[in-house]
C-alpha atoms as a PDB file:
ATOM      1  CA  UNK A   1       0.000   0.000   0.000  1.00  0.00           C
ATOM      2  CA  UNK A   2       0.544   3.437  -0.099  1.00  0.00           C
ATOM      3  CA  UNK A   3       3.577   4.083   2.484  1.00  0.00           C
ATOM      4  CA  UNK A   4       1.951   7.834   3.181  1.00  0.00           C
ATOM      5  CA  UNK A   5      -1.056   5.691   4.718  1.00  0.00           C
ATOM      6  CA  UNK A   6       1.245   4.700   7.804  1.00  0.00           C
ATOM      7  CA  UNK A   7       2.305   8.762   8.607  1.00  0.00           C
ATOM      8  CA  UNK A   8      -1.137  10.733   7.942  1.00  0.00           C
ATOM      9  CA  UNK A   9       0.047  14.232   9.171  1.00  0.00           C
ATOM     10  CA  UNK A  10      -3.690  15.896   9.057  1.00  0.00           C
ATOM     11  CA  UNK A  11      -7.218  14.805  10.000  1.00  0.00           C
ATOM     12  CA  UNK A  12      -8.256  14.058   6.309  1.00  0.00           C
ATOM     13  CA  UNK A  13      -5.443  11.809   5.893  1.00  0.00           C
ATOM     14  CA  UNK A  14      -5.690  10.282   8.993  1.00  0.00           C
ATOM     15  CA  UNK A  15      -9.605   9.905   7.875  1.00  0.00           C
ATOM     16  CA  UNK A  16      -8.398   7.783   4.517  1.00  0.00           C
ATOM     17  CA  UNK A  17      -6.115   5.228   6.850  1.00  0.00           C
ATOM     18  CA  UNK A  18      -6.925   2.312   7.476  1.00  0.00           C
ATOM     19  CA  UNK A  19      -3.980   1.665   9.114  1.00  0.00           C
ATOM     20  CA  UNK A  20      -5.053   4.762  11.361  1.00  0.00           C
ATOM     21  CA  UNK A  21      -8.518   3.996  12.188  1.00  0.00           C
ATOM     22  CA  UNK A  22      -7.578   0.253  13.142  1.00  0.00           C
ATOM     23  CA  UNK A  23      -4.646   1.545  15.223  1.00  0.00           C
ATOM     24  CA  UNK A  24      -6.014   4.361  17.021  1.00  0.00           C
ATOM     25  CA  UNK A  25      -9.231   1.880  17.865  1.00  0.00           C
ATOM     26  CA  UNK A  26      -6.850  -0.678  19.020  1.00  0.00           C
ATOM     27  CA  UNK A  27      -5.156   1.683  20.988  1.00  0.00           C
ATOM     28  CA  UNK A  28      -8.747   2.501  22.700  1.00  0.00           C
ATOM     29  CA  UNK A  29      -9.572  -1.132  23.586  1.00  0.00           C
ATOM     30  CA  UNK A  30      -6.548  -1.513  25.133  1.00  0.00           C
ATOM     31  CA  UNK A  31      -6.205   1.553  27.383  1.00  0.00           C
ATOM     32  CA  UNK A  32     -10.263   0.434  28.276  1.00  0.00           C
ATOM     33  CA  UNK A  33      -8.783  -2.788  29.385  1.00  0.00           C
ATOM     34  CA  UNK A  34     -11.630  -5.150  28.163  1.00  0.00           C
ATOM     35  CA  UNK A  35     -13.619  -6.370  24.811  1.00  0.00           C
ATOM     36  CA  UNK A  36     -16.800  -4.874  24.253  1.00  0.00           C
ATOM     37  CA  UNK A  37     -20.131  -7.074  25.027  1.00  0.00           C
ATOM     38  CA  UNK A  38     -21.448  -7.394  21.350  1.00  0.00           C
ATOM     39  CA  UNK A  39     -20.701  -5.645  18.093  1.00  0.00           C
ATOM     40  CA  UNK A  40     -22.944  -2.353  18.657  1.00  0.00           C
ATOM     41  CA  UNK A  41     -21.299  -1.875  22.142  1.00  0.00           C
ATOM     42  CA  UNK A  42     -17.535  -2.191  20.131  1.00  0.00           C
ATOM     43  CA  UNK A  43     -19.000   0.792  17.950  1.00  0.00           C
ATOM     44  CA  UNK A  44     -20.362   2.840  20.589  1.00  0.00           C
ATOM     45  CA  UNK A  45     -17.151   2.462  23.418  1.00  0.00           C
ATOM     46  CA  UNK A  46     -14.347   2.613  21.110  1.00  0.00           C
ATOM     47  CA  UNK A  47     -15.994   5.338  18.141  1.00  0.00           C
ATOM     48  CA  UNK A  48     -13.521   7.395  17.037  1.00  0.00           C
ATOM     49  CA  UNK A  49     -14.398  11.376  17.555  1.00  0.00           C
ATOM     50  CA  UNK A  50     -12.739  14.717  16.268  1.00  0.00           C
ATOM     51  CA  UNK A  51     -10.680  14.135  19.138  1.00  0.00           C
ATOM     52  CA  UNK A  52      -9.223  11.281  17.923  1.00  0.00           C
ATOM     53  CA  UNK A  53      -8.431  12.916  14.378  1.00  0.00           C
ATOM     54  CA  UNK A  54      -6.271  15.748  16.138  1.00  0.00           C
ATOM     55  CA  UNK A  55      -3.057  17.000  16.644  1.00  0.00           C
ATOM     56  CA  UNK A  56      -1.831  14.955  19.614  1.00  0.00           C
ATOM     57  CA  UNK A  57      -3.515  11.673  18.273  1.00  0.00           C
ATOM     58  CA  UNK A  58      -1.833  12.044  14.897  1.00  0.00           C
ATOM     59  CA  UNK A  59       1.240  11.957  16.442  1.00  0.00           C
ATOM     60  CA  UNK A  60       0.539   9.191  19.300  1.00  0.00           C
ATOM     61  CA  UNK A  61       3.410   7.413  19.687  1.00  0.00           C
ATOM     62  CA  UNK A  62       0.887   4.236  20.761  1.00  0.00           C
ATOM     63  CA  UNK A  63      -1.201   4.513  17.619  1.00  0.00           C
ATOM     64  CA  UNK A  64       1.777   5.089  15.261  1.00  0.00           C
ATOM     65  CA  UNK A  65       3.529   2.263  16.944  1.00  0.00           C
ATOM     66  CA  UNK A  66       0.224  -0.283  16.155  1.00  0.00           C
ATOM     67  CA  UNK A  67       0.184   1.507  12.403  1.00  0.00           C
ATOM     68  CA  UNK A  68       3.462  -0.109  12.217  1.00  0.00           C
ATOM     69  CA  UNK A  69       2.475  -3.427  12.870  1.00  0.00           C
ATOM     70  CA  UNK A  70      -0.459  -3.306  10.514  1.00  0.00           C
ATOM     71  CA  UNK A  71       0.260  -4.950   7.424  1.00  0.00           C
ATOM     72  CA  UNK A  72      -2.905  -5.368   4.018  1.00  0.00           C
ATOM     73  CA  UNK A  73      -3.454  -8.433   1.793  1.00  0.00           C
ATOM     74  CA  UNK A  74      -5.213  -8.745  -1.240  1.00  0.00           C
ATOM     75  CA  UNK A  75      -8.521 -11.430   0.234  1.00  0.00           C
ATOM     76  CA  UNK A  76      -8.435 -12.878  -3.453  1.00  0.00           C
ATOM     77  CA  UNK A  77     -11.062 -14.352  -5.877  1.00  0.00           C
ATOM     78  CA  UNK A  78     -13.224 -14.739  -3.076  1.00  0.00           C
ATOM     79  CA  UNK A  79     -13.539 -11.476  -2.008  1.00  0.00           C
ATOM     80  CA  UNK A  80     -13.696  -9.877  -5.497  1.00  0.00           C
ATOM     81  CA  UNK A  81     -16.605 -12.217  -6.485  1.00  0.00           C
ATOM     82  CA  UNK A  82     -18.428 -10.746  -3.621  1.00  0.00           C
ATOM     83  CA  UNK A  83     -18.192  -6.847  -4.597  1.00  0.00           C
ATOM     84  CA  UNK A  84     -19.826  -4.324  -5.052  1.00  0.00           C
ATOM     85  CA  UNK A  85     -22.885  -6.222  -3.568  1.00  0.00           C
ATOM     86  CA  UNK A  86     -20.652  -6.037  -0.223  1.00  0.00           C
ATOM     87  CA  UNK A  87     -17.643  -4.538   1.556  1.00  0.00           C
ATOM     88  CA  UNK A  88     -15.612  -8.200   1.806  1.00  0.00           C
ATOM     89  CA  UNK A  89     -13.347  -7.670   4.980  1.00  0.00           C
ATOM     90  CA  UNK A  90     -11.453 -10.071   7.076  1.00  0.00           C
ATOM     91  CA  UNK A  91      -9.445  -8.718  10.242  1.00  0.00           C
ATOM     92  CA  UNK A  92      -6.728 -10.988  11.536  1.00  0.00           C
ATOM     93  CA  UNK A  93      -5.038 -10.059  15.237  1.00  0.00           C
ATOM     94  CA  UNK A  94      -1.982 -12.130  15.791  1.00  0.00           C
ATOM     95  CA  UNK A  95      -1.469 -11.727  19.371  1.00  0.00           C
ATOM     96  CA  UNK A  96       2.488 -11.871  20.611  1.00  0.00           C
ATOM     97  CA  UNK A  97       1.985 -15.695  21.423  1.00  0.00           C
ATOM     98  CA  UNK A  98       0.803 -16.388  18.388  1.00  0.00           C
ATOM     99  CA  UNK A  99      -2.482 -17.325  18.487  1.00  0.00           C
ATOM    100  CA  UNK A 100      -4.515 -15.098  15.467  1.00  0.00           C
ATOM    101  CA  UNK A 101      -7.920 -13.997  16.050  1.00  0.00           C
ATOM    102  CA  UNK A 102      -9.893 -13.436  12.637  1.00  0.00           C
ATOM    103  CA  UNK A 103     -13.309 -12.055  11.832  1.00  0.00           C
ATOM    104  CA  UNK A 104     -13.762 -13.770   9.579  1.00  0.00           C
ATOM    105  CA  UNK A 105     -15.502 -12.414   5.999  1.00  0.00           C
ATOM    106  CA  UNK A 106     -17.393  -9.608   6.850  1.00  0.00           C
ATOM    107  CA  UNK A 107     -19.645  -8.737   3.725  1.00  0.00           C
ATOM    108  CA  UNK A 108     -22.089  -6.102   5.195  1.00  0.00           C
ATOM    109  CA  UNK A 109     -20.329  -4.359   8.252  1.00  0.00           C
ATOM    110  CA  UNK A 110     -21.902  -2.155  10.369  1.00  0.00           C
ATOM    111  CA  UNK A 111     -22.927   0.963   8.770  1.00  0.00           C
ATOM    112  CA  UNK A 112     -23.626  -0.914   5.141  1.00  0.00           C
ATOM    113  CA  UNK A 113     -27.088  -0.638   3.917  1.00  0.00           C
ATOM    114  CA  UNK A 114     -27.513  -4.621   3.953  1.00  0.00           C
ATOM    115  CA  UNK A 115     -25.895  -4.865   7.258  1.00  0.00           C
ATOM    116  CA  UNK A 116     -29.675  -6.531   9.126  1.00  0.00           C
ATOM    117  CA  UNK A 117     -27.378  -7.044  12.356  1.00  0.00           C
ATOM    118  CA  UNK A 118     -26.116  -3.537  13.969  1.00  0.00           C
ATOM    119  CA  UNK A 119     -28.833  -1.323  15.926  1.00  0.00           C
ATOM    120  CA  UNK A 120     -28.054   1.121  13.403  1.00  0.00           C
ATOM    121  CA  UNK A 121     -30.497   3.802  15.236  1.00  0.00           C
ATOM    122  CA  UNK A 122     -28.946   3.551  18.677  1.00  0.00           C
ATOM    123  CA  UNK A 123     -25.282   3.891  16.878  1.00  0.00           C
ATOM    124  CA  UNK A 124     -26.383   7.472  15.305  1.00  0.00           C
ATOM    125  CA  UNK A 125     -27.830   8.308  18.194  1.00  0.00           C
ATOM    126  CA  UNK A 126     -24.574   7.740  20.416  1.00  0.00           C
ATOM    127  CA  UNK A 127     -22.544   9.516  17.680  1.00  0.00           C
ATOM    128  CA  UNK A 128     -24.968  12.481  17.327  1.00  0.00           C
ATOM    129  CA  UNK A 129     -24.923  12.684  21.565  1.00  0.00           C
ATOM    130  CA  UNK A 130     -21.149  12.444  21.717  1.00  0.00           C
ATOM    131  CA  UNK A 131     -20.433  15.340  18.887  1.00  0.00           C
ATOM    132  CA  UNK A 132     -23.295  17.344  20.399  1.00  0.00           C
ATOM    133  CA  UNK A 133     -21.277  16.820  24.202  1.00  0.00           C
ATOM    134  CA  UNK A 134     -18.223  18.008  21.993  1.00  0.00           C
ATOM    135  CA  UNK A 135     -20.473  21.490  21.139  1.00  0.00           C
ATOM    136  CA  UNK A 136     -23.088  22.004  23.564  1.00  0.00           C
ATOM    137  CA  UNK A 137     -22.444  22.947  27.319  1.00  0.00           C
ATOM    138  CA  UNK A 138     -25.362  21.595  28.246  1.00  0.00           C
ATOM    139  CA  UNK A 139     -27.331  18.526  28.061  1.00  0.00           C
ATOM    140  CA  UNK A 140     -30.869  20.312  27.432  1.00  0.00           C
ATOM    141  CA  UNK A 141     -29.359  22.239  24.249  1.00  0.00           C
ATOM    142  CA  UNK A 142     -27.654  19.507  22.977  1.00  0.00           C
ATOM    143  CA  UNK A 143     -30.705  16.991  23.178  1.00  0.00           C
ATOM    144  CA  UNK A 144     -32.830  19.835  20.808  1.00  0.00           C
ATOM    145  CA  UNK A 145     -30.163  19.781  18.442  1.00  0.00           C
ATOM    146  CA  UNK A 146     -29.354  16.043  17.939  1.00  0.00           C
ATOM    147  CA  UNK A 147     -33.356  15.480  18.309  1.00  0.00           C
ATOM    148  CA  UNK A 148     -34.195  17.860  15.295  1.00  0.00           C
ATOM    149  CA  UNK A 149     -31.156  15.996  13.731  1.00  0.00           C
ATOM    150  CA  UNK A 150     -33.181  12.533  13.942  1.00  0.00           C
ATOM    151  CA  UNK A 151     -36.486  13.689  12.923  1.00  0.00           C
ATOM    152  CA  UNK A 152     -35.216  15.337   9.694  1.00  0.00           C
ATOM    153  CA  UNK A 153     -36.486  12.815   7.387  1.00  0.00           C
ATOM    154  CA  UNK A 154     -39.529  13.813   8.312  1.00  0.00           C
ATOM    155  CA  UNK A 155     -39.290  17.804   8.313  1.00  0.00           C
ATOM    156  CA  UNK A 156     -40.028  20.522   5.585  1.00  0.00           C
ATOM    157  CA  UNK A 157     -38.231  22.297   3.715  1.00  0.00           C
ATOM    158  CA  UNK A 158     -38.881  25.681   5.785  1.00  0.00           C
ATOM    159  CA  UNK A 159     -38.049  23.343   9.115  1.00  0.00           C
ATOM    160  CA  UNK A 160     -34.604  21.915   7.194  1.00  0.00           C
ATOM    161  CA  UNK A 161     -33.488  25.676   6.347  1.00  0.00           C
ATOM    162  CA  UNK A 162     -33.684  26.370  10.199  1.00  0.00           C
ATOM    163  CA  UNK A 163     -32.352  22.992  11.172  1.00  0.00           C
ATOM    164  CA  UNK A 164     -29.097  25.257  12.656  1.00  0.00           C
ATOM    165  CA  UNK A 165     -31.056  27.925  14.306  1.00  0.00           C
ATOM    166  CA  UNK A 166     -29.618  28.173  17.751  1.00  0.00           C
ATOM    167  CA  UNK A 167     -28.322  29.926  20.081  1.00  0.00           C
ATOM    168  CA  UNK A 168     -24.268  30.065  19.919  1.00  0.00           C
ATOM    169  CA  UNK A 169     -23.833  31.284  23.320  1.00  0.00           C
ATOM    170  CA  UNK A 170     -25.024  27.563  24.362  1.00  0.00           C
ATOM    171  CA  UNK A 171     -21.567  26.238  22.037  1.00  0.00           C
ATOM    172  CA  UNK A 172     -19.019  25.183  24.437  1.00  0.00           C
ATOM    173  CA  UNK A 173     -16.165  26.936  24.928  1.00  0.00           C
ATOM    174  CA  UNK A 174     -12.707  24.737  24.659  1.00  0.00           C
ATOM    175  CA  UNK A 175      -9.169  24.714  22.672  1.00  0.00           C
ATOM    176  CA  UNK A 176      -8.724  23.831  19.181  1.00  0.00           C
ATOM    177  CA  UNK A 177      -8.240  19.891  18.990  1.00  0.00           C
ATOM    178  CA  UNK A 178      -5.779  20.808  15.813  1.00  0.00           C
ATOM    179  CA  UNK A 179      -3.625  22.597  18.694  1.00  0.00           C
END
């Protein structure tokens, strides 16, 4: 792969690495000390958030160490037979004694329109409350917010073109997470 992958120096490149995503999550479940309960508890503990895309985590000694150990392979005939009606995936762990843990072929992963498994709702909704926390100083404010966000489907066009009506003395105050 592409060697600039393994040293993403901004948020957008970091954002198109693999190598980074995997790492920096890694990183997460290992500083929270245990595996996740199911699949949907995975995405909601260790999601990734601006924070994670920022200066100091760019440059994580931890998660650039992991990128390093990260190595891509080409799932063969297999997997190409399988796309574009899926994203064919397989994650292998070798742990340092050995013993490989594998997902497996993952066609539809959480997040894919054919995925029937993941609580898709309840993931949104735990995204939409942790960037709102990032924003809002307070949970009332933030609640409106992500609540108009979720029932947008269903709003006009007059209630869309207010959708960001608020009030910005509510935004939270805090340092740039660029540094």
């Amino acid at each position: 792969g592409d060697p600039a992958k393994k040293d993403p120096k901004t948020r957008q490149s970091a954002d198109h690495s693999m190598a980074f995503i995997v790492s920096r999550i890694l990183v997460k479940a290992i500083k929270e000390g245990k595996v996740p309960s199911s699949m949907d508890d995975a995405w909601k503990e260790l999601m990734l958030s601006p924070y994670d895309y920022g200066k100091e985590a760019l440059y994580d000694a931890e998660t650039r160490a992991m990128m390093q150990k990260i190595t891509f392979s080409h799932g063969g005939p297999e997997f190409d037979a399988k796309y574009p009606d899926g994203i064919p995936t397989q994650i292998d762990i070798t742990l340092k004694g050995g013993e490989t843990l594998s997902s497996g072929m993952v066609m539809y992963p959480s997040g894919h329109a054919r995925n029937t498994s993941a609580d898709l709702d309840d993931i949104l909704m735990h995204k939409n409350k942790m960037l709102g926390d990032i924003v809002f100083a307070d949970e009332s404010t933030r609640e409106t917010f992500v609540n108009r966000l979720v029932d947008m489907k269903d709003a006009s066009p007059a209630e869309v073109g207010k959708l960001y009506e608020f009030d910005f003395d509510a935004i939270k105050s805090h340092p740039c997470i660029d540094g």
